[in-house]
Protein backbone atom coordinates (compact mmCIF):
# COMPACT_ATOMS: atom_id res chain seq x y z
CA UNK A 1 77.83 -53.25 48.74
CA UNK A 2 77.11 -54.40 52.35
CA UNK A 3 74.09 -51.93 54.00
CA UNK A 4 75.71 -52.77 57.00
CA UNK A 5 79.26 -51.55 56.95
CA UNK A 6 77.66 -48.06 55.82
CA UNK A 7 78.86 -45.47 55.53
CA UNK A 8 80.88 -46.11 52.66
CA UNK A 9 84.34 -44.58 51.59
CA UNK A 10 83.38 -44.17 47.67
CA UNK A 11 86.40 -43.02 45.43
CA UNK A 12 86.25 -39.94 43.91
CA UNK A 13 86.93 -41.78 40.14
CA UNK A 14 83.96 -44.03 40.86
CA UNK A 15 81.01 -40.70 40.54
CA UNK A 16 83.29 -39.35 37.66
CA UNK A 17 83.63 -42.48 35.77
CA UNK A 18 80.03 -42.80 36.27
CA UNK A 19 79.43 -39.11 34.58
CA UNK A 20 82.18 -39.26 32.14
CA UNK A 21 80.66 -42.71 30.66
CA UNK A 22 76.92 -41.66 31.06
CA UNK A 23 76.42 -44.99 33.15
CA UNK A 24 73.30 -44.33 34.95
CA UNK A 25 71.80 -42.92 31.57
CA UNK A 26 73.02 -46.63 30.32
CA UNK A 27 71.32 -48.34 32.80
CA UNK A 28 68.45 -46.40 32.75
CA UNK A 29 68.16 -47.22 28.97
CA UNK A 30 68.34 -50.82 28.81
CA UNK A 31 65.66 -51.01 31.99
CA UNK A 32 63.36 -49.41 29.15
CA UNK A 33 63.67 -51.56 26.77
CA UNK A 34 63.46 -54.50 28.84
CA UNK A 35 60.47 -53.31 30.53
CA UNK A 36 58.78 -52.28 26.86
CA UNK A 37 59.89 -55.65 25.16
CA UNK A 38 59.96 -57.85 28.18
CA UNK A 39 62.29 -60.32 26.11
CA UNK A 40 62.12 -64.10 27.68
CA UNK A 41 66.21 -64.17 27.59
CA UNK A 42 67.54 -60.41 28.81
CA UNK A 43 71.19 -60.86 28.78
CA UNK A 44 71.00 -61.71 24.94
CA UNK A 45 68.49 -58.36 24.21
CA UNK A 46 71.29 -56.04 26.28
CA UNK A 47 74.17 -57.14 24.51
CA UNK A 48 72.05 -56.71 21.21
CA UNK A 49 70.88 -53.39 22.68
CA UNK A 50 74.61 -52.31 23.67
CA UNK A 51 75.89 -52.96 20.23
CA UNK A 52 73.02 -51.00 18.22
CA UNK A 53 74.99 -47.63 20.68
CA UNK A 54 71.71 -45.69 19.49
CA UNK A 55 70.35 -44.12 23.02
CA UNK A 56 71.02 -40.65 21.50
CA UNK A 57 70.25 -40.42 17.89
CA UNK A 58 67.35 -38.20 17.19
CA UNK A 59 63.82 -39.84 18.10
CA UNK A 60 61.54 -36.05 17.31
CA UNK A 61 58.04 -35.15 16.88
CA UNK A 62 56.82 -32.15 14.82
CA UNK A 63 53.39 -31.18 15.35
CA UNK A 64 51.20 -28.33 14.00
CA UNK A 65 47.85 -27.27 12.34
CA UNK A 66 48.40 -27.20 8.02
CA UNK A 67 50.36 -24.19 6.71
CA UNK A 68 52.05 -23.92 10.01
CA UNK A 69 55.21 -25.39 7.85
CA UNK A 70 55.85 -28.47 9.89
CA UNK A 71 56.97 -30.29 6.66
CA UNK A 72 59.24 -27.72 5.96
CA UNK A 73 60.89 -27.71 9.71
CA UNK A 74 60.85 -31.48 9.68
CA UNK A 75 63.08 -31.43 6.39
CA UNK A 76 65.85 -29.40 7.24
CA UNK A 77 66.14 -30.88 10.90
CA UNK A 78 66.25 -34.38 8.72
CA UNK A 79 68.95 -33.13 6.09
CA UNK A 80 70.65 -31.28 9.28
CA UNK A 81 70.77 -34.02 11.37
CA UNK A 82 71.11 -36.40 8.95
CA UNK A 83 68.20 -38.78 10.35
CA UNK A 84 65.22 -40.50 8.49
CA UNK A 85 61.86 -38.29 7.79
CA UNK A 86 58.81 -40.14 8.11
CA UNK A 87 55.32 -38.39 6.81
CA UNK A 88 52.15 -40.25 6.07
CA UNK A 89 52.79 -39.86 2.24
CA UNK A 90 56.25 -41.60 2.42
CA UNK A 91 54.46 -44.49 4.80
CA UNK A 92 51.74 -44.75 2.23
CA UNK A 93 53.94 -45.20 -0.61
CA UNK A 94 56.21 -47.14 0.73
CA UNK A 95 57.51 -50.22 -1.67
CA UNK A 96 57.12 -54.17 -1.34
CA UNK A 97 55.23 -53.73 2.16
CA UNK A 98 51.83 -55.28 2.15
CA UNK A 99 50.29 -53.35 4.79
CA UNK A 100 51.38 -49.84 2.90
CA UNK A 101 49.55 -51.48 -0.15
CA UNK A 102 46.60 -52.04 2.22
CA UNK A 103 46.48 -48.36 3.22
CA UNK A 104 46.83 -47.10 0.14
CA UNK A 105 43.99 -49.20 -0.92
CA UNK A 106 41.61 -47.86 1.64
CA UNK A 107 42.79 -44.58 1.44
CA UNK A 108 41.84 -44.56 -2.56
CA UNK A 109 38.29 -45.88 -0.94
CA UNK A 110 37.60 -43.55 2.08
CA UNK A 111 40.20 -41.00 1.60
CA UNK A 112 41.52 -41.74 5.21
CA UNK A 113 43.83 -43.99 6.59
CA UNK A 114 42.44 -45.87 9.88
CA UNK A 115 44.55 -45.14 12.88
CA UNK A 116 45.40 -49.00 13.23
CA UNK A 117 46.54 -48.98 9.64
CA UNK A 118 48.97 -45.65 10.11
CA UNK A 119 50.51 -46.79 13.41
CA UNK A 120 51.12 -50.40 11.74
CA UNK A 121 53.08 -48.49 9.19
CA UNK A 122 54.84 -46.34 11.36
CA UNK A 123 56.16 -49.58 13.23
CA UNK A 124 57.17 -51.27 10.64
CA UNK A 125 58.90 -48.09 9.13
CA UNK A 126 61.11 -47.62 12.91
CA UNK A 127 61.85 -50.98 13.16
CA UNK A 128 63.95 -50.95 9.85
CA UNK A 129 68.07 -50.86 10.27
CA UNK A 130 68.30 -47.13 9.12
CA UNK A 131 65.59 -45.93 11.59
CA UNK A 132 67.41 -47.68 14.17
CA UNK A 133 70.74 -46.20 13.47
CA UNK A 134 70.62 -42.87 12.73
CA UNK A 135 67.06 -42.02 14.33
CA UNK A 136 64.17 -40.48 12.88
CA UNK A 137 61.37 -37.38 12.63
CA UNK A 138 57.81 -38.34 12.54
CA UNK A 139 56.16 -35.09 10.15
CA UNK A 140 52.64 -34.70 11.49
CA UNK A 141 52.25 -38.30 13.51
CA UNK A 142 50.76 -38.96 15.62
CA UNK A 143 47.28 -37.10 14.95
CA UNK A 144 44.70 -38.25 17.17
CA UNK A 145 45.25 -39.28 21.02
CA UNK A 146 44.28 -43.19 20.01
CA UNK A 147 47.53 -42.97 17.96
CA UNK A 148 49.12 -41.69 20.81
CA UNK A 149 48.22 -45.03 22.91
CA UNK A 150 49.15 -47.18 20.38
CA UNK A 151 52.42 -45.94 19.56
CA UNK A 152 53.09 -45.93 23.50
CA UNK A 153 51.97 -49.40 23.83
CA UNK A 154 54.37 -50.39 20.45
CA UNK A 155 57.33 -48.43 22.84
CA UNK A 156 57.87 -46.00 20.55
CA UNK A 157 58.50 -42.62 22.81
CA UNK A 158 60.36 -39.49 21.24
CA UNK A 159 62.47 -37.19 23.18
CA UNK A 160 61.58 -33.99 21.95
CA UNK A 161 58.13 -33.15 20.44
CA UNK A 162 57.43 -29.85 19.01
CA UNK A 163 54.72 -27.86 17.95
CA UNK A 164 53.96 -25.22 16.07
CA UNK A 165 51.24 -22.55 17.19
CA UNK A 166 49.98 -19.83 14.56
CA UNK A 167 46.52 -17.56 14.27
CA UNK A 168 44.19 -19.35 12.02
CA UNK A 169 43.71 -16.57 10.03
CA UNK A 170 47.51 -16.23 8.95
CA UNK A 171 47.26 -20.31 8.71
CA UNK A 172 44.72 -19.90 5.90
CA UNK A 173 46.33 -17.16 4.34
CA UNK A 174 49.18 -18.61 4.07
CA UNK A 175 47.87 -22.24 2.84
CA UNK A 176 46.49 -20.22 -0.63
CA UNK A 177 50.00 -19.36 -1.83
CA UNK A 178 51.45 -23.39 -0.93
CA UNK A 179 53.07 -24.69 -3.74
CA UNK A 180 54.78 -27.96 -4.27
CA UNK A 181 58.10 -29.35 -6.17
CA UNK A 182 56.75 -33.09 -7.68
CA UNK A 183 60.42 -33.79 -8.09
CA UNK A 184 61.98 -33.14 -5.27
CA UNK A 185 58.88 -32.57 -2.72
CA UNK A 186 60.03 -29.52 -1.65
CA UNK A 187 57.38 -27.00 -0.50
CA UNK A 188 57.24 -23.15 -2.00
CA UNK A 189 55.02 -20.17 -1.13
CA UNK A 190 53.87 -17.62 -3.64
CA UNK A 191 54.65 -14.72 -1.88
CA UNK A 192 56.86 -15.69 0.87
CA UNK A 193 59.00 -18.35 -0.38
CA UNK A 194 59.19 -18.53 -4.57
CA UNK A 195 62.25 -20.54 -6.24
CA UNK A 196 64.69 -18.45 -8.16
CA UNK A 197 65.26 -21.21 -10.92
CA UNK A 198 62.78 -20.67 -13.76
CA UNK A 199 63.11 -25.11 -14.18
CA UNK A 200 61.29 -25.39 -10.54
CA UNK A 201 59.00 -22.32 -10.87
CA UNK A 202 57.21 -23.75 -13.93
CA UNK A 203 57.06 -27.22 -12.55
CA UNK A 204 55.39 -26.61 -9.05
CA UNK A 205 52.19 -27.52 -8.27
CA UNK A 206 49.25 -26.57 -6.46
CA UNK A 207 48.34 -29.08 -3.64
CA UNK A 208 45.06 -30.94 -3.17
CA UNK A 209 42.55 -28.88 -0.47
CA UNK A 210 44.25 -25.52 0.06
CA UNK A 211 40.64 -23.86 -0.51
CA UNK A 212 39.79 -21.06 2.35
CA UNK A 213 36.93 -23.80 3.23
CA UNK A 214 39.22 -26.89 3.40
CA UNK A 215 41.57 -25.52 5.07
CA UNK A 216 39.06 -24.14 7.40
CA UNK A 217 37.76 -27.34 7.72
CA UNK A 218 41.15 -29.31 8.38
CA UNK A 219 41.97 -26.55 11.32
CA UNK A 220 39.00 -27.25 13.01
CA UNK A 221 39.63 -31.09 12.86
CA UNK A 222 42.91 -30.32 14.31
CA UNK A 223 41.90 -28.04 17.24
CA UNK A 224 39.75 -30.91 18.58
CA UNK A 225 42.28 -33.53 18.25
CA UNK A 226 45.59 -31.83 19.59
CA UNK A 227 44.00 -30.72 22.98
CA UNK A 228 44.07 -34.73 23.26
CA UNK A 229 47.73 -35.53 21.92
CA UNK A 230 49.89 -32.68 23.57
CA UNK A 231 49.32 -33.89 27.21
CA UNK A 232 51.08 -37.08 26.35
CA UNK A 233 54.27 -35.38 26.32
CA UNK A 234 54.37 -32.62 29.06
CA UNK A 235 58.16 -32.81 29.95
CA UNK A 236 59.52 -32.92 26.64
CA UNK A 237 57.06 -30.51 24.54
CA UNK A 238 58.01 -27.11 23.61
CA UNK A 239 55.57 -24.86 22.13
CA UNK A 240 56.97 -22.99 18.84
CA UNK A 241 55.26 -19.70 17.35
CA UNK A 242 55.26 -20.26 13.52
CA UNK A 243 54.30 -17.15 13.22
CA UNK A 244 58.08 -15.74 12.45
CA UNK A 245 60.38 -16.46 9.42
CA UNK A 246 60.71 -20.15 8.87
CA UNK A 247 64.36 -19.99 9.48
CA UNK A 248 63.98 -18.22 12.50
CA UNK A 249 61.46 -21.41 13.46
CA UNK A 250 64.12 -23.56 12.49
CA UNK A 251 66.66 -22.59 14.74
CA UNK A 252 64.56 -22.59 17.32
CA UNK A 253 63.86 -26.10 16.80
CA UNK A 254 67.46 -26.83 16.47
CA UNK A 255 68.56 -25.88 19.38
CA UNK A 256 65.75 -27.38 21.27
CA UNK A 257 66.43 -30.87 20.03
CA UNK A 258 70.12 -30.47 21.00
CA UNK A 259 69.07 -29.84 24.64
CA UNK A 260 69.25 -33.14 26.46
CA UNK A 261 66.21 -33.30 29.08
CA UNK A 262 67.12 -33.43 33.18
CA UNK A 263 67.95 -36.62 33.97
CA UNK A 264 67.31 -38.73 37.47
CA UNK A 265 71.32 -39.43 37.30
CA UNK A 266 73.48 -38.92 40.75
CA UNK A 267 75.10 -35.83 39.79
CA UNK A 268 77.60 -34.71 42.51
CA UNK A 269 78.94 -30.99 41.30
CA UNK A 270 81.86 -29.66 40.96
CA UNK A 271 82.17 -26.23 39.44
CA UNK A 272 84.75 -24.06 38.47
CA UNK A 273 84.12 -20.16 38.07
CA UNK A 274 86.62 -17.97 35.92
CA UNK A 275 86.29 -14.30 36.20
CA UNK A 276 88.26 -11.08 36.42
CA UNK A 277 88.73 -9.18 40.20
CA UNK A 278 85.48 -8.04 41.13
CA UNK A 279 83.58 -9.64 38.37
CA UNK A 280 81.36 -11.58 41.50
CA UNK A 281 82.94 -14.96 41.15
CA UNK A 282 83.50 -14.64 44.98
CA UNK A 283 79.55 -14.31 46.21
CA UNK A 284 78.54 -16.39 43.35
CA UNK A 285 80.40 -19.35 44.78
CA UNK A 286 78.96 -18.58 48.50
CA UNK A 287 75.66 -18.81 47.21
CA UNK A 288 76.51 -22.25 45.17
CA UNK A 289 77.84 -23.30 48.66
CA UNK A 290 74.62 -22.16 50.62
CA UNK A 291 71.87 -23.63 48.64
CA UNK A 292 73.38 -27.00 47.54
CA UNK A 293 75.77 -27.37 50.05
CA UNK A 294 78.28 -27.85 48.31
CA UNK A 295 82.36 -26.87 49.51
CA UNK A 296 83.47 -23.39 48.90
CA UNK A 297 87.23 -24.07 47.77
CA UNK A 298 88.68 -20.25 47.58
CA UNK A 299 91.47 -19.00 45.95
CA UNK A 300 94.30 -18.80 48.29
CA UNK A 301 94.72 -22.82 48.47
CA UNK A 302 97.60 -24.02 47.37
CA UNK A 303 98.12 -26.62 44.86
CA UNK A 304 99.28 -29.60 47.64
CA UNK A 305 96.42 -28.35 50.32
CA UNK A 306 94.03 -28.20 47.19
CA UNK A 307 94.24 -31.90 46.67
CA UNK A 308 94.38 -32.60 50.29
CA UNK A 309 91.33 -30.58 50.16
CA UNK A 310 89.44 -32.10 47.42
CA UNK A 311 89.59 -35.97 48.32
CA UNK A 312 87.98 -35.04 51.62
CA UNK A 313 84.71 -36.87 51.94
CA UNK A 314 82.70 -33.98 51.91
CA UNK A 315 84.41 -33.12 48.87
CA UNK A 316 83.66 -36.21 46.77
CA UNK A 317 79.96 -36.58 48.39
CA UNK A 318 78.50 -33.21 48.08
CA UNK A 319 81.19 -31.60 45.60
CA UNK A 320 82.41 -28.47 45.62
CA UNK A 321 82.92 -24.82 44.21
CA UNK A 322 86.22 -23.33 43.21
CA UNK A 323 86.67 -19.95 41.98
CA UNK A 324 90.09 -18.20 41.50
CA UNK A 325 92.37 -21.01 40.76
CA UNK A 326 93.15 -22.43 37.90
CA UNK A 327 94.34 -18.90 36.96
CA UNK A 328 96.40 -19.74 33.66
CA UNK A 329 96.27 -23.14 31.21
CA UNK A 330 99.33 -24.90 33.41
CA UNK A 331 97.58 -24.85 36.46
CA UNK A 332 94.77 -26.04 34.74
CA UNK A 333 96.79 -29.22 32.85
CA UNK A 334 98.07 -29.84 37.09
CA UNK A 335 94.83 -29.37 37.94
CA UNK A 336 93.58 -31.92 35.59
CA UNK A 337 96.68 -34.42 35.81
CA UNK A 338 95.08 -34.53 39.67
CA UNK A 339 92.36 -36.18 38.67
CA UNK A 340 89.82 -33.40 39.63
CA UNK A 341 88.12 -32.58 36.61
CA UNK A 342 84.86 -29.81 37.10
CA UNK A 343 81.78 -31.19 35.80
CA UNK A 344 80.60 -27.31 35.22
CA UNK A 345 82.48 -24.21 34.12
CA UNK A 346 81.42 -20.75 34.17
CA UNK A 347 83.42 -17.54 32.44
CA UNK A 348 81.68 -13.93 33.78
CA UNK A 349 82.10 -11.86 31.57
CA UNK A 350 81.96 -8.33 33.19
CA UNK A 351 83.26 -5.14 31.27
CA UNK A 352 86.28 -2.33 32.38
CA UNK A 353 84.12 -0.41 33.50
CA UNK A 354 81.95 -1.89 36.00
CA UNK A 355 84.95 -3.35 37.10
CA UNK A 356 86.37 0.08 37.77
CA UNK A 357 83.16 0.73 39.28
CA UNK A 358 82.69 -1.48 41.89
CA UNK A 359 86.29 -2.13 42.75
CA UNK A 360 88.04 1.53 42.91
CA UNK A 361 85.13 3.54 44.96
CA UNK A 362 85.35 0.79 47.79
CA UNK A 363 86.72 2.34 50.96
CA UNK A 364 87.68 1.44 54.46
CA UNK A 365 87.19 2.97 57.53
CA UNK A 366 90.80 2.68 59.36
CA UNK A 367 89.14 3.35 62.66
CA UNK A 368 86.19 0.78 62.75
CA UNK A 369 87.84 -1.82 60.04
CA UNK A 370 83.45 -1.19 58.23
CA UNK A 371 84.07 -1.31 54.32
CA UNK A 372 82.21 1.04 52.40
CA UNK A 373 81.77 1.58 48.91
CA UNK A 374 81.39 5.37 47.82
CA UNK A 375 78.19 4.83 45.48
CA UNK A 376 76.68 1.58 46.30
CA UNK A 377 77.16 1.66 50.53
CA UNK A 378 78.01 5.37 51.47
CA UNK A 379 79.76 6.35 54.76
CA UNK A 380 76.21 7.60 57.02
CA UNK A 381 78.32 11.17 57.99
CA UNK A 382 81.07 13.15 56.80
CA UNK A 383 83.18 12.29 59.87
CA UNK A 384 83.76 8.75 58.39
CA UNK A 385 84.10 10.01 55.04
CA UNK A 386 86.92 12.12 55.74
CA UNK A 387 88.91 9.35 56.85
CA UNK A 388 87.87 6.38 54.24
CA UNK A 389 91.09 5.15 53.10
CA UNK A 390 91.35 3.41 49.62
CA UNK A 391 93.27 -0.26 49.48
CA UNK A 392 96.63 -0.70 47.19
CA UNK A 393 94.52 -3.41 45.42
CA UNK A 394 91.81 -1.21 44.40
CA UNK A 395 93.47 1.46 42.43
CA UNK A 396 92.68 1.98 39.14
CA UNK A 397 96.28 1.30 38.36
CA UNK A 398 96.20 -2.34 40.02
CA UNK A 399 92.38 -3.20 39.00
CA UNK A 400 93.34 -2.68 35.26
CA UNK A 401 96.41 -4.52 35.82
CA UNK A 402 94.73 -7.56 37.35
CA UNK A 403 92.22 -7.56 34.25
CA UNK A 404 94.72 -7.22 31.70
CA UNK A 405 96.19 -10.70 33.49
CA UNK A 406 92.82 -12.19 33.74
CA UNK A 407 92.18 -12.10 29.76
CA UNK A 408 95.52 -12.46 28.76
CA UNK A 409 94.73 -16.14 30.64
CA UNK A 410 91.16 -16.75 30.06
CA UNK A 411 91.18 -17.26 25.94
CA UNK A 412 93.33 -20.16 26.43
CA UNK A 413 91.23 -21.25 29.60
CA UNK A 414 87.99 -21.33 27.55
CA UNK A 415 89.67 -23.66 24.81
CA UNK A 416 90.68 -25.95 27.62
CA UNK A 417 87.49 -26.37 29.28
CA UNK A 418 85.41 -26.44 25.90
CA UNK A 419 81.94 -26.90 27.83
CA UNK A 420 82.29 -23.82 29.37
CA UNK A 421 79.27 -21.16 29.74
CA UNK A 422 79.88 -17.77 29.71
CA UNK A 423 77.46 -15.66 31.75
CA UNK A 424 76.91 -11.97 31.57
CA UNK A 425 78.38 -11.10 35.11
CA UNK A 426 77.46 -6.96 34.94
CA UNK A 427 73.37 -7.20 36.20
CA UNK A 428 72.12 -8.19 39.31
CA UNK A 429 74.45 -10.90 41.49
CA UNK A 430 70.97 -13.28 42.26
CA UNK A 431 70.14 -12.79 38.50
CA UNK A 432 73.86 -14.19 37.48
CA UNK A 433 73.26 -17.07 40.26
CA UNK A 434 69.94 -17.78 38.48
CA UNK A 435 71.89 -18.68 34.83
CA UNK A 436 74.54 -20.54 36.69
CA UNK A 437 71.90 -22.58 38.94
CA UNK A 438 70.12 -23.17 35.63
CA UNK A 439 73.80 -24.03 34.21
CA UNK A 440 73.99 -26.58 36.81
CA UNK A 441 71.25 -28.24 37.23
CA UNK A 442 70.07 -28.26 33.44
CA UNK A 443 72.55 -30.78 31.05
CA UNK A 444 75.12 -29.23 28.85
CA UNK A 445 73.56 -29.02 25.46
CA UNK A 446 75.06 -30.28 22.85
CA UNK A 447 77.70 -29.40 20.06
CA UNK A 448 76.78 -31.70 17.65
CA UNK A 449 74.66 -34.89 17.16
């Protein structure tokens, strides 16, 4: 576009193609790459990079001292998200490479593998087809902050490292009772986690260097080597306590590598609250409206003033709130057959009776037209009280009427707008503007991989 003809008229389909297709995240992408493998002929390395379509297949980091039961978290996020698991064992034994051959031979000589040598392996290992494709989980790498450097320098950044934090004195505990499946490398405990099939029990094994001294040793090793790795990652680290049932760690860790991370994408919002009379939708979309600016669309708009409404400028530029309309699934398919399609949805979820609460105790003072409410904002004598008139709309009769309309509606609105967030609407109104702020500005996580 011409600077000099600014400012421009964008259509509104140009932002939400742009969402819809993730085309900044695209872009964004393929600048990586280019930048990290500075290929001499570009145009040939994007179409190449286009067709692989792997920007979002798992690319994790587990991290933790031993016994924290990395390994274990690292193998059920691998069979969950059906991704490649990459540990220093399966690098070392890896077939028909000549540099795993090498490591293996100086491993059987020094018992350690130099960081050169790992890193070598671990690049050759993610630059196979099925690494590519579906991802993959590094169990453990990398371990010192040289391996860190290198692997940045190869281009190889994960999106979501985690580590696991636990007192050394459970750690070491818990390393005596480790016991390991030579078939199917699957790791037991003694106490906490034995196999129910007689078959496994009587084949497991008991690891190399689980003494109280080794593992002692190996902790200590660790400690001085993490505080070196961890600040390589500060935006995408998340800090796990493995002191807690393992499955309890594991869905932890699920859920944070579904989370997609902010992203530096033009995001223009446009956000649709559901909610039952008096739930707070109102105030909630004020405050949306104050902070970001955005355009407070209100209920009583009509469907051909709504779209008059919404391809305003302001509209498609800043985006707006709207809260009391769609109120059933067909003015949601109109709303949608439109062309405006909210970006963020929000369901508060607020019970009877609070509801009851705040709506049928509100007054009004005939005389001065000043609203009161008969717990929250008392009339200040008993002049005014005596007077107070209650509104049709906020008899108990009419409020439970209203609500009764509102969820008869809303179970077909949340299957329509499947991304939608419900919020617990009965606690403090900045507290419920908090969640939806975080809603907002945070991406949707996701479903599935």
């Amino acid at each position: 576009m011409d600077a000099t003809t600014a400012p421009h008229r964008i259509p509104a389909e140009m932002p939400q193609y742009g969402e819809a297709n993730n085309i900044f995240e695209l872009m964004q992408n393929m600048l990586e790459q280019l930048l990290i493998h500075q290929p001499q002929d570009p145009i040939p390395f994007m179409i190449e990079h286009l067709h692989r379509d792997n920007d979002h297949v798992p690319k994790i980091i587990i991290l933790g001292p031993p016994a924290s039961g990395k390994t274990t978290i690292a193998m059920w996020l691998c069979k969950h998200l059906n991704t490649n698991l990459l540990t220093k064992r399966n690098l070392l034994g890896k077939e028909f490479s000549s540099a795993a051959a090498e490591a293996r031979k100086h491993y059987q000589r020094f018992k350690r593998v130099p960081d050169s040598m790992l890193i070598q392996l671990v690049q050759e290992r993610l630059s196979e087809e099925d690494c590519i494709r579906r991802g993959w989980i590094l169990d453990g790498i990398p371990e010192t902050r040289e391996q860190v450097l290198m692997m940045q320098t190869l281009g190889f950044a994960p999106k979501h490292v985690i580590v696991l934090n636990a007192p050394d004195s459970v750690l070491i505990e818990r390393n005596l009772g480790k016991r390991i499946d030579p078939v199917t490398k699957e790791i037991y405990h003694t106490t906490f986690d034995w196999p129910p099939e007689s078959e496994v029990q009587n084949r497991l094994v008991e690891p190399e260097g689980i003494s109280e001294v080794e593992t002692a040793q190996k902790l200590l090793e660790y400690h001085r080597n993490i505080i070196r790795v961890l600040p390589a990652y500060p935006k995408i680290l998340k800090a796990i306590s493995a002191d807690q049932p393992c499955v309890d760690v594991f869905y932890q860790a699920l859920t944070y590598v579904q989370t997609n991370h902010r992203s530096n994408a033009p995001f223009t919002p446009r956000v649709l609250l559901f909610g039952p009379m008096g739930s707070g939708k109102s105030l909630q979309a004020a405050l949306l409206a104050q902070k970001y600016g955005l355009v407070n669309v209100p209920d009583n708009v009509v469907m051909k003033v709504l779209k008059e409404r919404l391809d305003q400028p302001d509209c498609v530029q800043r985006g707006w709130v709207m809260h009391g309309f769609p109120q059933d699934l067909d003015q949601a398919h109109m709303l949608a057959s439109l062309g405006y399609s909210p970006n963020r949805v929000f369901f508060l979820n607020v019970p009877l009776e609070s509801i009851l609460e705040r709506l049928t105790l509100r007054r009004v003072d005939p005389v001065t037209g000043e609203r009161y409410h008969l717990m929250y904002k008392p009339p200040p004598t008993l002049e005014i009280q005596a007077r107070l008139l209650q509104q049709e709309k906020d008899s108990e009769e009419e409020v439970k009427l209203q609500m009764d309309l509102f969820y008869r509606n809303s179970a077909e609105l949340e299957q329509f707008y499947k991304q939608a967030i419900t919020l617990n609407g009965d606690q403090d109104p900045y507290t419920v503007f908090e969640y939806i702020e975080s809603g907002i500005i945070n991406p949707l996580p996701k479903k599935v991989f």
